[in-house]
C-alpha atoms as a PDB file:
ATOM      1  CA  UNK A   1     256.885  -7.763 183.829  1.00  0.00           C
ATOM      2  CA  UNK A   2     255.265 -10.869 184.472  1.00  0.00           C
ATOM      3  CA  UNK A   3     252.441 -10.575 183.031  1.00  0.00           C
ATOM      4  CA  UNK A   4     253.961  -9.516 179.735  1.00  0.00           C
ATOM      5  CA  UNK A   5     256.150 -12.585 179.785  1.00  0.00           C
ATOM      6  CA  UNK A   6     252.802 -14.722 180.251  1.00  0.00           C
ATOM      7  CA  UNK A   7     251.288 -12.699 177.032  1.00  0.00           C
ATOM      8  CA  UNK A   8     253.942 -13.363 175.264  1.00  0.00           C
ATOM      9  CA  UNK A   9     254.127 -17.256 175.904  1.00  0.00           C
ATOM     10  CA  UNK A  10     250.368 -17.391 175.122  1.00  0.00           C
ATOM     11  CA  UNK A  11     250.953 -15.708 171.628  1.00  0.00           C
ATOM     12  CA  UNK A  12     254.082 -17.685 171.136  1.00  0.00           C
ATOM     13  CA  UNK A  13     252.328 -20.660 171.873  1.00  0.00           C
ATOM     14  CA  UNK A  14     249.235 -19.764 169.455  1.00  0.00           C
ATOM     15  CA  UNK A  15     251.674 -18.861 166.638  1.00  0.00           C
ATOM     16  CA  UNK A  16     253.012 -22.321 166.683  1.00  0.00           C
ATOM     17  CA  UNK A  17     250.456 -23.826 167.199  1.00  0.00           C
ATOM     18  CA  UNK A  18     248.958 -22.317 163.933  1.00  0.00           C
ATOM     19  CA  UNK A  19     252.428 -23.222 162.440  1.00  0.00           C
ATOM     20  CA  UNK A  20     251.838 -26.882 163.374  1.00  0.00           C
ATOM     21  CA  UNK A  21     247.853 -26.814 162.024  1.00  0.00           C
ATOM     22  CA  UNK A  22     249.311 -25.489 159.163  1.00  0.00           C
ATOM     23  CA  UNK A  23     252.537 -27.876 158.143  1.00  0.00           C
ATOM     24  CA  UNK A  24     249.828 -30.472 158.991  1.00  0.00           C
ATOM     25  CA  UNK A  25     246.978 -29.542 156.917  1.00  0.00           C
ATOM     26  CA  UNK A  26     249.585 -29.524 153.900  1.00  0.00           C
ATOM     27  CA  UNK A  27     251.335 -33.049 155.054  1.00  0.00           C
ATOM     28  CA  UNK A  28     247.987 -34.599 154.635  1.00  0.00           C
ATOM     29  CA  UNK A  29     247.113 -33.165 151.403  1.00  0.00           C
ATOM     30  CA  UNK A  30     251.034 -34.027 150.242  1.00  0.00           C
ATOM     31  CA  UNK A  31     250.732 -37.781 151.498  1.00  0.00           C
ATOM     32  CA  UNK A  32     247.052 -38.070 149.772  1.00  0.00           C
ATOM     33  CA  UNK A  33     248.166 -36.751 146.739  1.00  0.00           C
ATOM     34  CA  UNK A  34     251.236 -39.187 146.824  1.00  0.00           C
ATOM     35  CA  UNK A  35     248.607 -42.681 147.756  1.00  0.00           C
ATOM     36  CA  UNK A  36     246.671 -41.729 144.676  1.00  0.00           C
ATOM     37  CA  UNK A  37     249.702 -41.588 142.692  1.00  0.00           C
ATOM     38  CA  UNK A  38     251.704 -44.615 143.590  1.00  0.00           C
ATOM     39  CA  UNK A  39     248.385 -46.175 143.029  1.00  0.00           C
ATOM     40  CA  UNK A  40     248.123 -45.014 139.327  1.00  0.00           C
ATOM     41  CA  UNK A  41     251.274 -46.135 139.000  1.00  0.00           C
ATOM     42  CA  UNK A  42     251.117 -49.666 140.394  1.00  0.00           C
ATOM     43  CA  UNK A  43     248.052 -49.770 138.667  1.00  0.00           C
ATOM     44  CA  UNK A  44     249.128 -48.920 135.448  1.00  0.00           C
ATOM     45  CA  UNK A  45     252.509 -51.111 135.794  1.00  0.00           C
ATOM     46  CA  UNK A  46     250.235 -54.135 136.554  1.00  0.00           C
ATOM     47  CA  UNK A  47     247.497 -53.658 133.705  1.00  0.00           C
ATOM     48  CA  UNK A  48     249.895 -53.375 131.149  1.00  0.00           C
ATOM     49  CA  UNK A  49     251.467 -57.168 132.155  1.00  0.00           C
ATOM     50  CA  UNK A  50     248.147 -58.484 132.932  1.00  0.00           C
ATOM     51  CA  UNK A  51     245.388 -56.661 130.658  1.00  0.00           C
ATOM     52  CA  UNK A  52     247.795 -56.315 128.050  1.00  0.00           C
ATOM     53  CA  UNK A  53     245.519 -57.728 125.485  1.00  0.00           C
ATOM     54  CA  UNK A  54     242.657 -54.840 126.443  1.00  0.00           C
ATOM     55  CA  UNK A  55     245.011 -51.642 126.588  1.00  0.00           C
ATOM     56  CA  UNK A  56     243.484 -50.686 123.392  1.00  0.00           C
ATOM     57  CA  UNK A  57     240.460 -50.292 125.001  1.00  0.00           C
ATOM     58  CA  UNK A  58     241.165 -47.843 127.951  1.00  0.00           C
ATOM     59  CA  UNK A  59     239.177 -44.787 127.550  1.00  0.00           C
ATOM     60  CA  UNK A  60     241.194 -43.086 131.048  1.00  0.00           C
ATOM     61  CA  UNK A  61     241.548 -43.885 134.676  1.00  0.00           C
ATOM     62  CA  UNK A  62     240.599 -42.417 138.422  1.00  0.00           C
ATOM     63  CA  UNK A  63     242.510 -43.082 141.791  1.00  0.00           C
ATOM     64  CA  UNK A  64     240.556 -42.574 145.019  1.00  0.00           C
ATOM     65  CA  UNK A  65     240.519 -43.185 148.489  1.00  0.00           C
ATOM     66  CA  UNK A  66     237.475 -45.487 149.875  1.00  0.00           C
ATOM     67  CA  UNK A  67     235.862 -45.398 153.409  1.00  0.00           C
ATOM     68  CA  UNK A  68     238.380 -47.695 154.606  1.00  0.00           C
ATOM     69  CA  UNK A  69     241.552 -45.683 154.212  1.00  0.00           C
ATOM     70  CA  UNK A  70     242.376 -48.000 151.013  1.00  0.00           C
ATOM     71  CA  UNK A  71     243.008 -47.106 147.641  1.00  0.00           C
ATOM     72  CA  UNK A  72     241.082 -48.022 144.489  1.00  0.00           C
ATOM     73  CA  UNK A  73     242.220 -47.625 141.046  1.00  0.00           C
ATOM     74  CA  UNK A  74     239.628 -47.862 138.149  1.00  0.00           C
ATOM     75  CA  UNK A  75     240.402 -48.412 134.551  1.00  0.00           C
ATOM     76  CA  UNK A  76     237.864 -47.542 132.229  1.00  0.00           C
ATOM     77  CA  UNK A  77     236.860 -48.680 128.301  1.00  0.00           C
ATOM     78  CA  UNK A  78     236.579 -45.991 126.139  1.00  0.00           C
ATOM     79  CA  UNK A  79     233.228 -45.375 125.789  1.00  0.00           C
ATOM     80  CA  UNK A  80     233.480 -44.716 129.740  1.00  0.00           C
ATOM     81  CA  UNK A  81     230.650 -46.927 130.033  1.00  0.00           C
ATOM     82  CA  UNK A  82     231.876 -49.396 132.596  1.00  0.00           C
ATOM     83  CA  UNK A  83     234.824 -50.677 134.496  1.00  0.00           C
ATOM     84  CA  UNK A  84     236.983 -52.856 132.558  1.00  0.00           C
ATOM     85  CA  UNK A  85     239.129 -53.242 136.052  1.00  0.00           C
ATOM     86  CA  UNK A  86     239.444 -51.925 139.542  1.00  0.00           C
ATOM     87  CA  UNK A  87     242.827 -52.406 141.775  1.00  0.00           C
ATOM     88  CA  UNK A  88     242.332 -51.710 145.370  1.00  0.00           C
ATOM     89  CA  UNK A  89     245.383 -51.256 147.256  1.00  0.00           C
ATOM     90  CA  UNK A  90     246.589 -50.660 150.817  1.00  0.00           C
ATOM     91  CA  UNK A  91     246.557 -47.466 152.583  1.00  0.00           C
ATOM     92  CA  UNK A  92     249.857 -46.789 151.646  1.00  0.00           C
ATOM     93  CA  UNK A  93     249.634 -48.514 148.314  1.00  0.00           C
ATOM     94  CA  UNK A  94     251.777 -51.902 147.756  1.00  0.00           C
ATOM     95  CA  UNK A  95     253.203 -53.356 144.501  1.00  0.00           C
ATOM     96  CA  UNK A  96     251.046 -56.047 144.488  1.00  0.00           C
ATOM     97  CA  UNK A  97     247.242 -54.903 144.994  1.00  0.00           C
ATOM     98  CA  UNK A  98     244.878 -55.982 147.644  1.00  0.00           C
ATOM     99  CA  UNK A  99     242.245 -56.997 144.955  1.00  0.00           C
ATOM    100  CA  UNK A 100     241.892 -57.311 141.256  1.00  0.00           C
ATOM    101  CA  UNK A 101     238.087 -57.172 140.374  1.00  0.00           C
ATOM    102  CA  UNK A 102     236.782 -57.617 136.791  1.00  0.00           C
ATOM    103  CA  UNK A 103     233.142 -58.574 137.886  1.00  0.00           C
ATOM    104  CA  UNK A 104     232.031 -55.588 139.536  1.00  0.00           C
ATOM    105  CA  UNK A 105     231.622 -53.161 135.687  1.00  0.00           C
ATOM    106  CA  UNK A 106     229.614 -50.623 136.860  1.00  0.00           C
ATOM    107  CA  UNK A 107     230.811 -46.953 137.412  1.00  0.00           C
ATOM    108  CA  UNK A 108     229.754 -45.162 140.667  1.00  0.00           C
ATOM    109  CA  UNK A 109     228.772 -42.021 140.952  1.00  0.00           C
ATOM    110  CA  UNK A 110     232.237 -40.907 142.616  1.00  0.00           C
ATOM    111  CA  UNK A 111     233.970 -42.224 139.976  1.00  0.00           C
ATOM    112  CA  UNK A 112     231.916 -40.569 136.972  1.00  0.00           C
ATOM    113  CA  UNK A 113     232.682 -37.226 139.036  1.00  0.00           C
ATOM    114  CA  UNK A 114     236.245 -37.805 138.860  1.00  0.00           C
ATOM    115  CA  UNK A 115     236.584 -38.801 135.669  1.00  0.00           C
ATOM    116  CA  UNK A 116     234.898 -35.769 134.555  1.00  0.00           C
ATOM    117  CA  UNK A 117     236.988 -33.186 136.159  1.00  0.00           C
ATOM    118  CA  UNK A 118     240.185 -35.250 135.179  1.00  0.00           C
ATOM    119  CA  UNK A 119     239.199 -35.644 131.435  1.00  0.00           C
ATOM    120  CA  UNK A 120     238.152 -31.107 131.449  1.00  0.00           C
ATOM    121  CA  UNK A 121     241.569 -30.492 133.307  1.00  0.00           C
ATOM    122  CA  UNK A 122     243.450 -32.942 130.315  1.00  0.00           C
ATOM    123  CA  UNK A 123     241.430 -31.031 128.037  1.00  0.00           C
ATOM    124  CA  UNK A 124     241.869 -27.641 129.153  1.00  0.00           C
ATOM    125  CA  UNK A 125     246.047 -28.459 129.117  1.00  0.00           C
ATOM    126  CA  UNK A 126     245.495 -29.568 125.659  1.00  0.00           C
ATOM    127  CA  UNK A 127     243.870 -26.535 124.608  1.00  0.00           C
ATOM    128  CA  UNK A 128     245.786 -24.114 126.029  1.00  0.00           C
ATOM    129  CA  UNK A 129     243.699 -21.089 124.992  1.00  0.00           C
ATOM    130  CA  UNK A 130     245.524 -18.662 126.687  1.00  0.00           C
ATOM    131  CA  UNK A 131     249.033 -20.016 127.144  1.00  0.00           C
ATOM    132  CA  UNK A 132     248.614 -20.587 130.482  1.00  0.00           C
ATOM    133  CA  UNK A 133     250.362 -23.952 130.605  1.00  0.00           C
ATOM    134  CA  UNK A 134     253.705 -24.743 130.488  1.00  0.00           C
ATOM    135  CA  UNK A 135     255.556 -27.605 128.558  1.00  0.00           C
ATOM    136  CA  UNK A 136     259.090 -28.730 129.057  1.00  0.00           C
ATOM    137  CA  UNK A 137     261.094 -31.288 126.690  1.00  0.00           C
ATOM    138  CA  UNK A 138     261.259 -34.998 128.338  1.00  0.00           C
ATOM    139  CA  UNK A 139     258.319 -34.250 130.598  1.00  0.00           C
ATOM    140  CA  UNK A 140     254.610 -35.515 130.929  1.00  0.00           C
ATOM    141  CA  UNK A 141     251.645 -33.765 133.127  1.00  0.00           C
ATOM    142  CA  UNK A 142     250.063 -36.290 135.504  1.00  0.00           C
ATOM    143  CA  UNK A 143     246.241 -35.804 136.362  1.00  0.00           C
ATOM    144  CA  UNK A 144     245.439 -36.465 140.006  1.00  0.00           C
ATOM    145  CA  UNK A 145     241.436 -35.530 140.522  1.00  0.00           C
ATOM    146  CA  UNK A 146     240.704 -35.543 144.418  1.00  0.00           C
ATOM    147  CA  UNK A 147     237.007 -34.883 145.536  1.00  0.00           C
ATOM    148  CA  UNK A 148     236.382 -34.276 149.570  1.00  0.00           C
ATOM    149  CA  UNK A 149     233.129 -32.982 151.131  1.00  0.00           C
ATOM    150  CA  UNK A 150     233.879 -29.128 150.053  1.00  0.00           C
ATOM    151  CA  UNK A 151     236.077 -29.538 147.173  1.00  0.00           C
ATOM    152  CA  UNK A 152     236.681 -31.148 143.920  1.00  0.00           C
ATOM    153  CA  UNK A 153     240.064 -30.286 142.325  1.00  0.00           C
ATOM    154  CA  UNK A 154     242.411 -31.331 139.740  1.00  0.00           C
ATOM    155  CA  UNK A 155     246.170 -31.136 140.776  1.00  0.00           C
ATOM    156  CA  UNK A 156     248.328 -31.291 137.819  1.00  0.00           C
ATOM    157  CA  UNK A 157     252.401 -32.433 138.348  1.00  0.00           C
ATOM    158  CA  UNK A 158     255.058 -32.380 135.914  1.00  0.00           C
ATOM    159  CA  UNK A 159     256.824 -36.146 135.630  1.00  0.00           C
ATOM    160  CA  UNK A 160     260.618 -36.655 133.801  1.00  0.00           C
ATOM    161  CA  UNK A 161     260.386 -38.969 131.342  1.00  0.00           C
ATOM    162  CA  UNK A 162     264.196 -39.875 131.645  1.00  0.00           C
ATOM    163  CA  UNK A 163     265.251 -41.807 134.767  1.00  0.00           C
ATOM    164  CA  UNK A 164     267.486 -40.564 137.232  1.00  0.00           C
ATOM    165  CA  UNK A 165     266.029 -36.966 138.181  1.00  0.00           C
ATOM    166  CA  UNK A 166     263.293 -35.369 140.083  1.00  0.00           C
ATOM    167  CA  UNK A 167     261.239 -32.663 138.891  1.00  0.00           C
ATOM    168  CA  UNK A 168     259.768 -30.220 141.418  1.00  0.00           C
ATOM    169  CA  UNK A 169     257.291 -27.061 139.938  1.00  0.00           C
ATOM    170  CA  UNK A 170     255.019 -26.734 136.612  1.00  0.00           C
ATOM    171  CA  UNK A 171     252.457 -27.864 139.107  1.00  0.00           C
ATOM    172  CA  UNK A 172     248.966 -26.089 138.917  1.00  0.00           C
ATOM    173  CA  UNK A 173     245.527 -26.834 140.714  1.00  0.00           C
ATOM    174  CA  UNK A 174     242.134 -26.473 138.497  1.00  0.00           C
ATOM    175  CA  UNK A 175     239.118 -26.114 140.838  1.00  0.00           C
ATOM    176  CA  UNK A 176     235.513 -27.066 140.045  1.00  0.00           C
ATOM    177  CA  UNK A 177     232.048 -26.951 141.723  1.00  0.00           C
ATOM    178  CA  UNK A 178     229.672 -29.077 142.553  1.00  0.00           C
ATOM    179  CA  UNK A 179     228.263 -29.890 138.880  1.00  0.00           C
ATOM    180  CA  UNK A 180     231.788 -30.530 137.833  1.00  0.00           C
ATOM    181  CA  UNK A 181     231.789 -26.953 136.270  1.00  0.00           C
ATOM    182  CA  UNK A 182     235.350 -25.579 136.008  1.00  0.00           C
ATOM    183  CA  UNK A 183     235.641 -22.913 138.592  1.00  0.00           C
ATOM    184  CA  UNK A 184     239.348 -21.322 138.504  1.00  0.00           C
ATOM    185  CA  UNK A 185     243.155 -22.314 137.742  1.00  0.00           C
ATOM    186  CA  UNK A 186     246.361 -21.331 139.447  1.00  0.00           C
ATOM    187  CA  UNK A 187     249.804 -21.989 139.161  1.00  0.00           C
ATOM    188  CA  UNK A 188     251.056 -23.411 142.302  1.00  0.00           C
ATOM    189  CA  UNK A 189     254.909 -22.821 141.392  1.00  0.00           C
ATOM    190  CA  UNK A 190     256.628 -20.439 139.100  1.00  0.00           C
ATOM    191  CA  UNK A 191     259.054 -22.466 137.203  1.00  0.00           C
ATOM    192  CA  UNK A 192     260.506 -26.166 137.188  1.00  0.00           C
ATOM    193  CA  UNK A 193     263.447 -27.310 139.111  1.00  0.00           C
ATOM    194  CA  UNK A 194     265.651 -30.281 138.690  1.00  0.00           C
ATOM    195  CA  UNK A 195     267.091 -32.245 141.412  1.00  0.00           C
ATOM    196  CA  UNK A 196     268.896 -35.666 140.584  1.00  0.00           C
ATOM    197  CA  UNK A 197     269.323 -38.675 142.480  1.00  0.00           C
ATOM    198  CA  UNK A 198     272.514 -38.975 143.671  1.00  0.00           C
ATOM    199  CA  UNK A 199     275.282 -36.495 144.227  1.00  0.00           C
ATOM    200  CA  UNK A 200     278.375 -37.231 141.247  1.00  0.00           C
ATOM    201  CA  UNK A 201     280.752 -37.157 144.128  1.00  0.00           C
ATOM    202  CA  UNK A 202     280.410 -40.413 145.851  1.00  0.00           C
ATOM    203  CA  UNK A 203     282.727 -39.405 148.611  1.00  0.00           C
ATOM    204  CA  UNK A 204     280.159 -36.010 149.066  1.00  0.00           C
ATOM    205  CA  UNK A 205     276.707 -37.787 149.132  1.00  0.00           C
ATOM    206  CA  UNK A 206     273.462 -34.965 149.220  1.00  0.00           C
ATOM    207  CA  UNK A 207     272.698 -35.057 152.330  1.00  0.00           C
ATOM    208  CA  UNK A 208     270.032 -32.328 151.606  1.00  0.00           C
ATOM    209  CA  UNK A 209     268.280 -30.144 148.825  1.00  0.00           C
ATOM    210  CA  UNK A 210     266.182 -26.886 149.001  1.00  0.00           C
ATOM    211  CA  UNK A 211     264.230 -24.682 146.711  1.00  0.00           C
ATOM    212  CA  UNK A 212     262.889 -21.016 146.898  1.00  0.00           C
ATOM    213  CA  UNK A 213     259.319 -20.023 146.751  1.00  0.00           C
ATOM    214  CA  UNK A 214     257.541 -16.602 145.387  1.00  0.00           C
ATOM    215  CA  UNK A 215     253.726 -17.696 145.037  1.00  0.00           C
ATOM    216  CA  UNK A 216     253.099 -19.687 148.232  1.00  0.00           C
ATOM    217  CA  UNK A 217     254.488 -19.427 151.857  1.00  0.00           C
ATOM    218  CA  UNK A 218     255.391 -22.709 152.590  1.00  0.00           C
ATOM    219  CA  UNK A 219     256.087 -25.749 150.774  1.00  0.00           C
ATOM    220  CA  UNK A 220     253.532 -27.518 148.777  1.00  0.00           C
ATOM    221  CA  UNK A 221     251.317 -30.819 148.523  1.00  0.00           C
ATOM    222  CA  UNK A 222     252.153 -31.373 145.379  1.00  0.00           C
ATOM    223  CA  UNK A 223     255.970 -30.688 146.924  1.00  0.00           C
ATOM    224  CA  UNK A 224     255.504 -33.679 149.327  1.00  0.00           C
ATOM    225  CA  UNK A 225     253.870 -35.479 147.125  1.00  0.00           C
ATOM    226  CA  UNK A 226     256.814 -35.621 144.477  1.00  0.00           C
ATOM    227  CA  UNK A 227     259.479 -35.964 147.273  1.00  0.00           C
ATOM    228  CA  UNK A 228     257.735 -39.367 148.598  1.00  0.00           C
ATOM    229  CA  UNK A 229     257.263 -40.892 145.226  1.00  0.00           C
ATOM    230  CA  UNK A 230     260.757 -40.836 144.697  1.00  0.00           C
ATOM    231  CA  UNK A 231     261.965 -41.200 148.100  1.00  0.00           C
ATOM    232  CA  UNK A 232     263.316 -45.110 147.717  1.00  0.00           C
ATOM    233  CA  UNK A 233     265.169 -43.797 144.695  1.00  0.00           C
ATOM    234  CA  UNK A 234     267.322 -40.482 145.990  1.00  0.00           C
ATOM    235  CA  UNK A 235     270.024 -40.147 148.825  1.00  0.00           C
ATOM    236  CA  UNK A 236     268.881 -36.886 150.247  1.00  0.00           C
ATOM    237  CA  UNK A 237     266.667 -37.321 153.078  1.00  0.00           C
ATOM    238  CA  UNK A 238     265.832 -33.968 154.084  1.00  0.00           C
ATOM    239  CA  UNK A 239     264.144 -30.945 151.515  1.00  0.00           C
ATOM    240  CA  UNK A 240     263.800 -27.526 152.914  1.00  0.00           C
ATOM    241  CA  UNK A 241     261.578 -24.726 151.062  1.00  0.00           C
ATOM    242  CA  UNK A 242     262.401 -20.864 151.383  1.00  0.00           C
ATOM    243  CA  UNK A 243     260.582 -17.920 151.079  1.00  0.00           C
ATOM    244  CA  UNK A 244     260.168 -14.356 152.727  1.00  0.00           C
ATOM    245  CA  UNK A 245     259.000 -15.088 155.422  1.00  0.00           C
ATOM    246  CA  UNK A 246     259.127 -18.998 156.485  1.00  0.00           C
ATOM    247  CA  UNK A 247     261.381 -21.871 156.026  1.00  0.00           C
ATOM    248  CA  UNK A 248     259.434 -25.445 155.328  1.00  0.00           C
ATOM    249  CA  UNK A 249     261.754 -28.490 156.466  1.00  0.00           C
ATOM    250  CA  UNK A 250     260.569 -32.068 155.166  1.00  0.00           C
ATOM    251  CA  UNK A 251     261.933 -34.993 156.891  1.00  0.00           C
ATOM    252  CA  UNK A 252     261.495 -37.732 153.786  1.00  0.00           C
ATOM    253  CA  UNK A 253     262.205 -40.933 155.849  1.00  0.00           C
ATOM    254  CA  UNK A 254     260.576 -39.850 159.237  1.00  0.00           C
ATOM    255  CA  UNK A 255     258.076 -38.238 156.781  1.00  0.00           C
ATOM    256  CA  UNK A 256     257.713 -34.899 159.392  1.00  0.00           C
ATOM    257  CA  UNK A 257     257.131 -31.353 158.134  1.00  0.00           C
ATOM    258  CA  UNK A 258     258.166 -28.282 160.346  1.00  0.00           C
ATOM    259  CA  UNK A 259     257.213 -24.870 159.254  1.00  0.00           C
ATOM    260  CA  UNK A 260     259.998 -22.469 160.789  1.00  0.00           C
ATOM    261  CA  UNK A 261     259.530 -18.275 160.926  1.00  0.00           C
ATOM    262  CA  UNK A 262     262.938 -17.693 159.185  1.00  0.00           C
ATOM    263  CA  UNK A 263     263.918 -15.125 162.229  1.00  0.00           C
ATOM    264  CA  UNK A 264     263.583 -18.611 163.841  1.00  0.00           C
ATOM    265  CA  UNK A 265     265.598 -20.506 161.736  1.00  0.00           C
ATOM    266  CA  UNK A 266     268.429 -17.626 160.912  1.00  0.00           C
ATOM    267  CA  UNK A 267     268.604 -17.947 164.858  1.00  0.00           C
ATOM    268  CA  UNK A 268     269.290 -21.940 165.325  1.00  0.00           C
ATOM    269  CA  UNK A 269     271.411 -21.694 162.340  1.00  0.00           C
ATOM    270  CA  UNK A 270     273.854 -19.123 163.975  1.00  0.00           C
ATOM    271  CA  UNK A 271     273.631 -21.489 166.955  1.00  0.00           C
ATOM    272  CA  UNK A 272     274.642 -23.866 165.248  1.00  0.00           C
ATOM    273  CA  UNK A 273     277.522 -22.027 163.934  1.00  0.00           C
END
């Protein structure tokens, strides 16, 4: 009897800990995904004040992470022949940037490479050929190009373009190799769901907000990513994602992920009850 208790700790044990490797493999992605972002958009926000006079001449734009756990963001001219600007920002990107440089012009070779798979992912969205893509009134893709030691990919979210909501799904991930040749394309969810920011009760605040998943297990990168860009801006502070099998519960102000076996979490729940 003993001994199957102890065999049964050690696979408990191992089955959370692969839960835990897991939830944190996909936090990282999420909170990468979401630096690059707020990046672009600081970036963005502050060339269009500051550069207004040269807008005309953007020819696109890269976010990346550096060596140093900071965040550039490059601004191109349109020929994509040199750097008109580069913001570098904090870790955890700031309004105002770390540096402006306009002297340093020339590309590197990391950003050529993400410009490239960027600008074939834009195009491939444009095109269309095979209706792949799906487009939604009041929305706009964003690009986000990441490139690590194994990988280069192209994670595409769906933005609102009316204040006041926040759009989860229509989120796919284009892969490529290492010649910047377009490799494959999946949908990462099915559909596109609406949350907004603020509950109309005032005396009922959200207190929480979920979704259901059929493609993927567990929640998403791209999920995390969208729930800390607009985490200053909701009154929800806790998203949980459901599926068959496994419940996904994001803390958004502690910024924690647990990854729950839903026997698990139908059993705390009727504890709780």
């Amino acid at each position: 009897m003993k001994k199957l208790v102890f065999i049964y700790l050690i696979f408990g044990s191992l089955a959370l800990f692969s839960q835990n490797k897991k939830a944190d493999k996909i936090l990282k992605e999420g909170k990468l995904l979401y630096r690059l972002e707020k990046a672009s958009w600081y970036g963005t926000d502050d060339f269009l004040v500051r550069f207004k006079d040269l807008t005309s001449n953007i020819g696109g734009y890269v976010s990346y992470e550096t060596d140093g756990n900071k965040v550039n963001t490059v601004f191109f001219d349109k020929y994509i022949n040199k750097v008109i600007v580069r913001y570098t920002f904090d870790e955890v990107p700031k309004e105002i940037p770390i540096k402006i440089d306009t002297i340093n012009r020339v590309i590197t070779e990391l950003e050529k490479n993400l410009f490239k798979i960027r600008q074939d992912a834009k195009n491939k969205m444009i095109e269309n050929k095979d209706d792949f893509f799906k487009f939604y009134k009041n929305t706009s893709p964003n690009f986000i190009p990441v490139i690590t030691k194994n990988k280069k990919q192209v994670f595409i979210l769906t933005g609102p373009q009316k204040s006041g909501i926040v759009l989860i799904g229509n989120d796919y991930l284009l892969k490529y190799n290492k010649k910047n040749k377009f490799k494959s394309k999946e949908k990462i969810h099915n559909s596109i769901l609406e949350f907004k920011y603020k509950s109309k009760n005032k005396k009922k605040p959200l207190v929480s907000t979920y979704h259901s998943h059929i493609v993927t297990d567990f929640i998403t990168s791209t999920d995390i990513c969208t729930l800390l860009l607009y985490k200053d801006y909701i009154e929800w502070k806790q998203h949980t994602v459901m599926s068959k099998k496994w419940v996904s519960i994001f803390d958004l102000q502690k910024e924690n992920l647990i990854i729950l076996k839903m026997k698990a979490w139908k059993k705390i729940n009727n504890l709780k009850k």
